[in-house]
N, C-alpha and C. Protein backbone atom coordinates (compact mmCIF):
# COMPACT_ATOMS: atom_id res chain seq x y z
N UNK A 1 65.61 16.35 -2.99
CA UNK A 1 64.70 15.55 -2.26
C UNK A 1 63.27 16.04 -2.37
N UNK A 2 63.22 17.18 -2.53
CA UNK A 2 62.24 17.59 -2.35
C UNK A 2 61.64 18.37 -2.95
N UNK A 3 60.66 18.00 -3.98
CA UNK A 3 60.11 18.77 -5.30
C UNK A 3 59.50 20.02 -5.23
N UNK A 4 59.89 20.81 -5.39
CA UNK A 4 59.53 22.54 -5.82
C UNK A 4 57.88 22.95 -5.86
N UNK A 5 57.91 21.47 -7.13
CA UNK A 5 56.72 21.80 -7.89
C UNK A 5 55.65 20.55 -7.97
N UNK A 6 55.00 20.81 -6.34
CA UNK A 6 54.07 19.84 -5.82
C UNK A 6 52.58 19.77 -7.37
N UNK A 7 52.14 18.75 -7.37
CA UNK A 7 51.01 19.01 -8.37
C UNK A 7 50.24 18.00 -7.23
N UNK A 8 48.86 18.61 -7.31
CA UNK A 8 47.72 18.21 -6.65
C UNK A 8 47.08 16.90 -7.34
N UNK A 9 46.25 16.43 -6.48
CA UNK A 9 45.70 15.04 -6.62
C UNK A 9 44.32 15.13 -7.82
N UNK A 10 44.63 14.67 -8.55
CA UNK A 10 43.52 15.17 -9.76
C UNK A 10 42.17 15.30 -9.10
N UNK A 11 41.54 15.88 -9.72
CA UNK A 11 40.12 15.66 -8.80
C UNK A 11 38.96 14.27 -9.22
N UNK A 12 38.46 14.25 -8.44
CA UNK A 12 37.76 13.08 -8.39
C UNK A 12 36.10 13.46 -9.06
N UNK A 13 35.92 13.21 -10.28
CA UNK A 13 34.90 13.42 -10.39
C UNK A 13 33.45 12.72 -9.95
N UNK A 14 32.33 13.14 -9.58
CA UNK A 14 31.50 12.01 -9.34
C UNK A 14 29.84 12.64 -9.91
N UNK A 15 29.82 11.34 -10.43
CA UNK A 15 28.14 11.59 -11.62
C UNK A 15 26.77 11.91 -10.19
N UNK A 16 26.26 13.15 -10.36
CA UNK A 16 25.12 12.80 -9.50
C UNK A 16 24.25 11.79 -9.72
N UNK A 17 23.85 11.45 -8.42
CA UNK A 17 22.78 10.27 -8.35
C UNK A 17 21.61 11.44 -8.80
N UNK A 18 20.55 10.45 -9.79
CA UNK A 18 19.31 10.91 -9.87
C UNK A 18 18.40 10.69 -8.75
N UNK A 19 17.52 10.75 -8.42
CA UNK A 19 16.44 11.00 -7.52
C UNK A 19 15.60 9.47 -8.12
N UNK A 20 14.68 8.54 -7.83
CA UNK A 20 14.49 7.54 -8.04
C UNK A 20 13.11 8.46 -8.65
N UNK A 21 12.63 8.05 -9.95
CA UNK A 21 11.61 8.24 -10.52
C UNK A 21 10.00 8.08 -9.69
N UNK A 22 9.51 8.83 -9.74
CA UNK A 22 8.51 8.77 -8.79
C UNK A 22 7.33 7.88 -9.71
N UNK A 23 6.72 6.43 -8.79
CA UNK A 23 6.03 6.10 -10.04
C UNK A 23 4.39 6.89 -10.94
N UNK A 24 4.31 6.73 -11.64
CA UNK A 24 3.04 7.10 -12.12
C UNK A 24 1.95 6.44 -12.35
N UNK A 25 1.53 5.24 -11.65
CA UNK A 25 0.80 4.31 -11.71
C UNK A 25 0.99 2.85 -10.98
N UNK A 26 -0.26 2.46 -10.55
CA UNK A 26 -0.32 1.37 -9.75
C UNK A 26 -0.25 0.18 -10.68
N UNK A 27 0.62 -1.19 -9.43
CA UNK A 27 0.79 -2.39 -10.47
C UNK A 27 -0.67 -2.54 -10.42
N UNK A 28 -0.56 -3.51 -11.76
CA UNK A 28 -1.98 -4.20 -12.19
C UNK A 28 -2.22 -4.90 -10.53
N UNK A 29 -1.59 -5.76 -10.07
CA UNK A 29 -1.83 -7.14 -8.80
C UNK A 29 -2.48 -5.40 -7.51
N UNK A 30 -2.12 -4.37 -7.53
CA UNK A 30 -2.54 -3.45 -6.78
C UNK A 30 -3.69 -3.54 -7.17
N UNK A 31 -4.08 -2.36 -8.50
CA UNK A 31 -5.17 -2.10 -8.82
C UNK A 31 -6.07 -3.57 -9.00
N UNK A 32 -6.46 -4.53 -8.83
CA UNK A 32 -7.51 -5.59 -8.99
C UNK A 32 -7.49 -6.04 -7.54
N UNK A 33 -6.78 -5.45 -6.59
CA UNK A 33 -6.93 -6.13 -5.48
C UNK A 33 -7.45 -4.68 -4.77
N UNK A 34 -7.00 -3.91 -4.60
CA UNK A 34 -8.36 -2.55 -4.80
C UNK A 34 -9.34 -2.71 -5.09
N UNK A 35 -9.90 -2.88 -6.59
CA UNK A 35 -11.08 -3.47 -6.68
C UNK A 35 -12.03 -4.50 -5.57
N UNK A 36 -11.17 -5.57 -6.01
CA UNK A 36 -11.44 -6.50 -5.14
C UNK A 36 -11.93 -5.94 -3.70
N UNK A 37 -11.43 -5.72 -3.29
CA UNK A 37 -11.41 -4.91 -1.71
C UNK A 37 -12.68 -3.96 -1.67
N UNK A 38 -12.87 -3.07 -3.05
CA UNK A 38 -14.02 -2.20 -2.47
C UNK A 38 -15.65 -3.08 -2.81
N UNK A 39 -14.95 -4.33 -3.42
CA UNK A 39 -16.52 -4.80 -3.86
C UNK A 39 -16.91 -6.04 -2.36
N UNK A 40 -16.05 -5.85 -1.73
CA UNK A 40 -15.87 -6.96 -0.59
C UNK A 40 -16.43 -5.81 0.22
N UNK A 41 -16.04 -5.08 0.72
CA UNK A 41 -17.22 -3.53 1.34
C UNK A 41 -18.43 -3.07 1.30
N UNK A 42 -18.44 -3.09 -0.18
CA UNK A 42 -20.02 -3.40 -0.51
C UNK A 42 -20.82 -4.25 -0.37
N UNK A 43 -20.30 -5.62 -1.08
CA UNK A 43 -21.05 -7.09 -0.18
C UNK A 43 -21.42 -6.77 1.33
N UNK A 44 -20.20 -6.95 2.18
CA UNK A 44 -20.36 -6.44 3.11
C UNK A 44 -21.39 -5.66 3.73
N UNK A 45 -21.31 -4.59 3.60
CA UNK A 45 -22.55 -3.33 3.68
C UNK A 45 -24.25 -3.94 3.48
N UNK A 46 -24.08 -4.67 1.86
CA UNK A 46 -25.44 -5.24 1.69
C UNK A 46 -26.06 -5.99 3.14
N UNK A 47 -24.64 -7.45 3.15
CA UNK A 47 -24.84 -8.49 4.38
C UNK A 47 -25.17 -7.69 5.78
N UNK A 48 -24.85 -5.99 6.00
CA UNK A 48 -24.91 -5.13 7.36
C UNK A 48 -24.13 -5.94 8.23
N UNK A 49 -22.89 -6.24 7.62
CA UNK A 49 -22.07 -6.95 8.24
C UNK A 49 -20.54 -6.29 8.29
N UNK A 50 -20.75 -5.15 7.72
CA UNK A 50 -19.16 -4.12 7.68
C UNK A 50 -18.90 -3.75 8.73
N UNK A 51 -17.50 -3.81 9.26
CA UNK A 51 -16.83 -3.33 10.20
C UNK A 51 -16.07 -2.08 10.16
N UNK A 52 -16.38 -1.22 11.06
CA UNK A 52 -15.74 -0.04 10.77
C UNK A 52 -14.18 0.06 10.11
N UNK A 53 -13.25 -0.91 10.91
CA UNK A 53 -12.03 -1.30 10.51
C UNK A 53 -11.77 -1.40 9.38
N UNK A 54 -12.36 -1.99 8.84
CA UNK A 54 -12.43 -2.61 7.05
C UNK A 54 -12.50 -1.18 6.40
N UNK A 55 -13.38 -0.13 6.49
CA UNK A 55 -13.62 1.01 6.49
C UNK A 55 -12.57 1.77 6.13
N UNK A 56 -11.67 1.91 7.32
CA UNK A 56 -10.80 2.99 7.71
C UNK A 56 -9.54 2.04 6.47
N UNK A 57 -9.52 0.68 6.28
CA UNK A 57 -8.37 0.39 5.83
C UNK A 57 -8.86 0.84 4.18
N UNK A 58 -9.87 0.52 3.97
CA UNK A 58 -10.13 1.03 2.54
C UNK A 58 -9.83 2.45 2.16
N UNK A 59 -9.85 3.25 2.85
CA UNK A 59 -9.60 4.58 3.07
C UNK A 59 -8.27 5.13 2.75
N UNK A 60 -7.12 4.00 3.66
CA UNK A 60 -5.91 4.20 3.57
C UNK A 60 -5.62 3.75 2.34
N UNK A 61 -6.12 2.23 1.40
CA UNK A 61 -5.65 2.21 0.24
C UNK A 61 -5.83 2.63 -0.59
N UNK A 62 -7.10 3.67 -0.63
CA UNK A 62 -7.48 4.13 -2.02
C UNK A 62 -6.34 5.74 -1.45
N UNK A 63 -6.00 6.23 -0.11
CA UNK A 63 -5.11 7.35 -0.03
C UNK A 63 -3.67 6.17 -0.77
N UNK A 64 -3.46 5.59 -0.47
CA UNK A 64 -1.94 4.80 -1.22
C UNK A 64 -1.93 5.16 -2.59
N UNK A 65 -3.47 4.51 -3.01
CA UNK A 65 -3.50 4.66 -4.57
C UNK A 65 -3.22 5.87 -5.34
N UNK A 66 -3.95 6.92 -4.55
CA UNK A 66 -3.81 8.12 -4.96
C UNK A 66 -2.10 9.10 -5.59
N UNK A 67 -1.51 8.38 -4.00
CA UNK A 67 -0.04 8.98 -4.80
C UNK A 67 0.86 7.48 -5.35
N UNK A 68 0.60 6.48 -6.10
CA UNK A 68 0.72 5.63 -6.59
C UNK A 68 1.90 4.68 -5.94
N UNK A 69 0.70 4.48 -4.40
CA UNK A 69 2.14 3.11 -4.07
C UNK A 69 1.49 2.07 -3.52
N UNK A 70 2.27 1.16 -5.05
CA UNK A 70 1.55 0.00 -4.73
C UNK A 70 1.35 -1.34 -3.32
N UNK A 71 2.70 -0.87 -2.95
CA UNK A 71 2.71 -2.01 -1.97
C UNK A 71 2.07 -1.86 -0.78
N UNK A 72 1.95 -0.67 -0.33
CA UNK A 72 1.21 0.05 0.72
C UNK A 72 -0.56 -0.06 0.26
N UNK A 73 -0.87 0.13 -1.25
CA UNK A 73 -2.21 -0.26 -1.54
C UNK A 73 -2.64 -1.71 -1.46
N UNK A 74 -1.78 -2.11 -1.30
CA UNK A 74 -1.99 -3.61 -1.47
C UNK A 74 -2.01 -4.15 -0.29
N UNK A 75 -1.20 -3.51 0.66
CA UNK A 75 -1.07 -4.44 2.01
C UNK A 75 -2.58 -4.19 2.43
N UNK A 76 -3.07 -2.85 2.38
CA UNK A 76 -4.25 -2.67 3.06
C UNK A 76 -5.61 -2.87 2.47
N UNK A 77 -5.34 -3.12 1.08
CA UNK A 77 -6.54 -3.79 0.40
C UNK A 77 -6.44 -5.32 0.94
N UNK A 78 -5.70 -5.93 0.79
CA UNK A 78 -5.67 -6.81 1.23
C UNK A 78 -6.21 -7.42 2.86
N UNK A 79 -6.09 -6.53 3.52
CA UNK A 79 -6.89 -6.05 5.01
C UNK A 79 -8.10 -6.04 4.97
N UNK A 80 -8.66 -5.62 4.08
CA UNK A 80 -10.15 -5.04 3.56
C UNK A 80 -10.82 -6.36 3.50
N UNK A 81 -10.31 -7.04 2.51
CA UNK A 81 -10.49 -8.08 1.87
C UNK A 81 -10.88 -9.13 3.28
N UNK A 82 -9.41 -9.24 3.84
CA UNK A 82 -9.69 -10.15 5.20
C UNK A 82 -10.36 -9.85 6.37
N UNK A 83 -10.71 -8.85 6.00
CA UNK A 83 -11.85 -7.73 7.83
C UNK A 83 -12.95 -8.48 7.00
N UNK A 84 -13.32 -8.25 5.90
CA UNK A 84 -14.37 -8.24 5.10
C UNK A 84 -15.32 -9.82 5.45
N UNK A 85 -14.46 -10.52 5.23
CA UNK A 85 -14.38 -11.99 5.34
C UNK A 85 -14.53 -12.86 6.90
N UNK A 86 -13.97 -12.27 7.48
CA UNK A 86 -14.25 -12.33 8.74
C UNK A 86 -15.37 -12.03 9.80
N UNK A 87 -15.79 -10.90 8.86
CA UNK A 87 -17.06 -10.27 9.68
C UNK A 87 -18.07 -11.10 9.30
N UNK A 88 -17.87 -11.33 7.77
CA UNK A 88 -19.37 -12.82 7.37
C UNK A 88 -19.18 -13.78 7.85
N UNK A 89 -18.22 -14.36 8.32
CA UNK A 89 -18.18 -15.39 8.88
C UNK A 89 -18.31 -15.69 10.40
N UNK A 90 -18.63 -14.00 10.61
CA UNK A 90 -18.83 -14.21 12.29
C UNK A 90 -20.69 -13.96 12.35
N UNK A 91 -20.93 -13.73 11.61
CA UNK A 91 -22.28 -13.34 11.52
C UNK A 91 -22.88 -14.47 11.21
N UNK A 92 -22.07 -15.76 10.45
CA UNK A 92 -23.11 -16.91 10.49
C UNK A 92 -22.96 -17.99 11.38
N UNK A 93 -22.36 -17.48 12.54
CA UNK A 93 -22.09 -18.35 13.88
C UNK A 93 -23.44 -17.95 14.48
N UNK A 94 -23.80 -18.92 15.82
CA UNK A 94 -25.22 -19.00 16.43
C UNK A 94 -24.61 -17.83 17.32
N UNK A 95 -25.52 -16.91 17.86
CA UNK A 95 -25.13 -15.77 19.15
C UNK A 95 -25.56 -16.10 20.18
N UNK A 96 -24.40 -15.88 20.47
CA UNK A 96 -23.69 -16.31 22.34
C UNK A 96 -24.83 -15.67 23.20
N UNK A 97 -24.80 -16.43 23.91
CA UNK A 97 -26.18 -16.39 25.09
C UNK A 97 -25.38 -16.36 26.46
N UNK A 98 -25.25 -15.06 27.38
CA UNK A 98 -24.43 -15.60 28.41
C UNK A 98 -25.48 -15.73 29.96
């Protein structure tokens, strides 16, 4: 009944997972919307219409850019872009008289 000569469960081999390649560069739709973003700052600046906000987000995307991530550069260029836009457009409203 009862076998002498137990043999063990083969072993299970398993392939390590690699580590996900760290990228080395920003997508193109990043980098032109970066751009984009720091020349919307500058306009800005010219108009003396920059908001500190816009500022601090440009800050964070060019830190995104630096260790190359795009989606994080992008969300906040994209911020830039819309602080940017907003502030000119509040500047060519008539001022409130209370």
């Amino acid at each position: 009944m009862f076998d002498s000569q137990k043999t063990a469960p083969a072993p299970v081999v398993v392939a390590p997972i690699a580590p996900p390649r760290a990228p080395t560069s920003l997508s193109a739709e990043a980098e032109s919307t970066l751009k984009a973003a720091e020349q919307s700052v500058i306009e800005a600046r010219v108009k003396r219409v920059l908001w500190s906000a816009a500022v601090e987000q440009l800050q964070q995307a060019k830190a995104a850019a630096k260790i190359f991530d795009s989606d994080a550069t992008l969300k906040h260029a994209k911020e830039v872009i819309a602080l940017c836009e907003i502030s000119s457009r509040q500047a060519q409203l008539a001022p409130v008289v209370w």
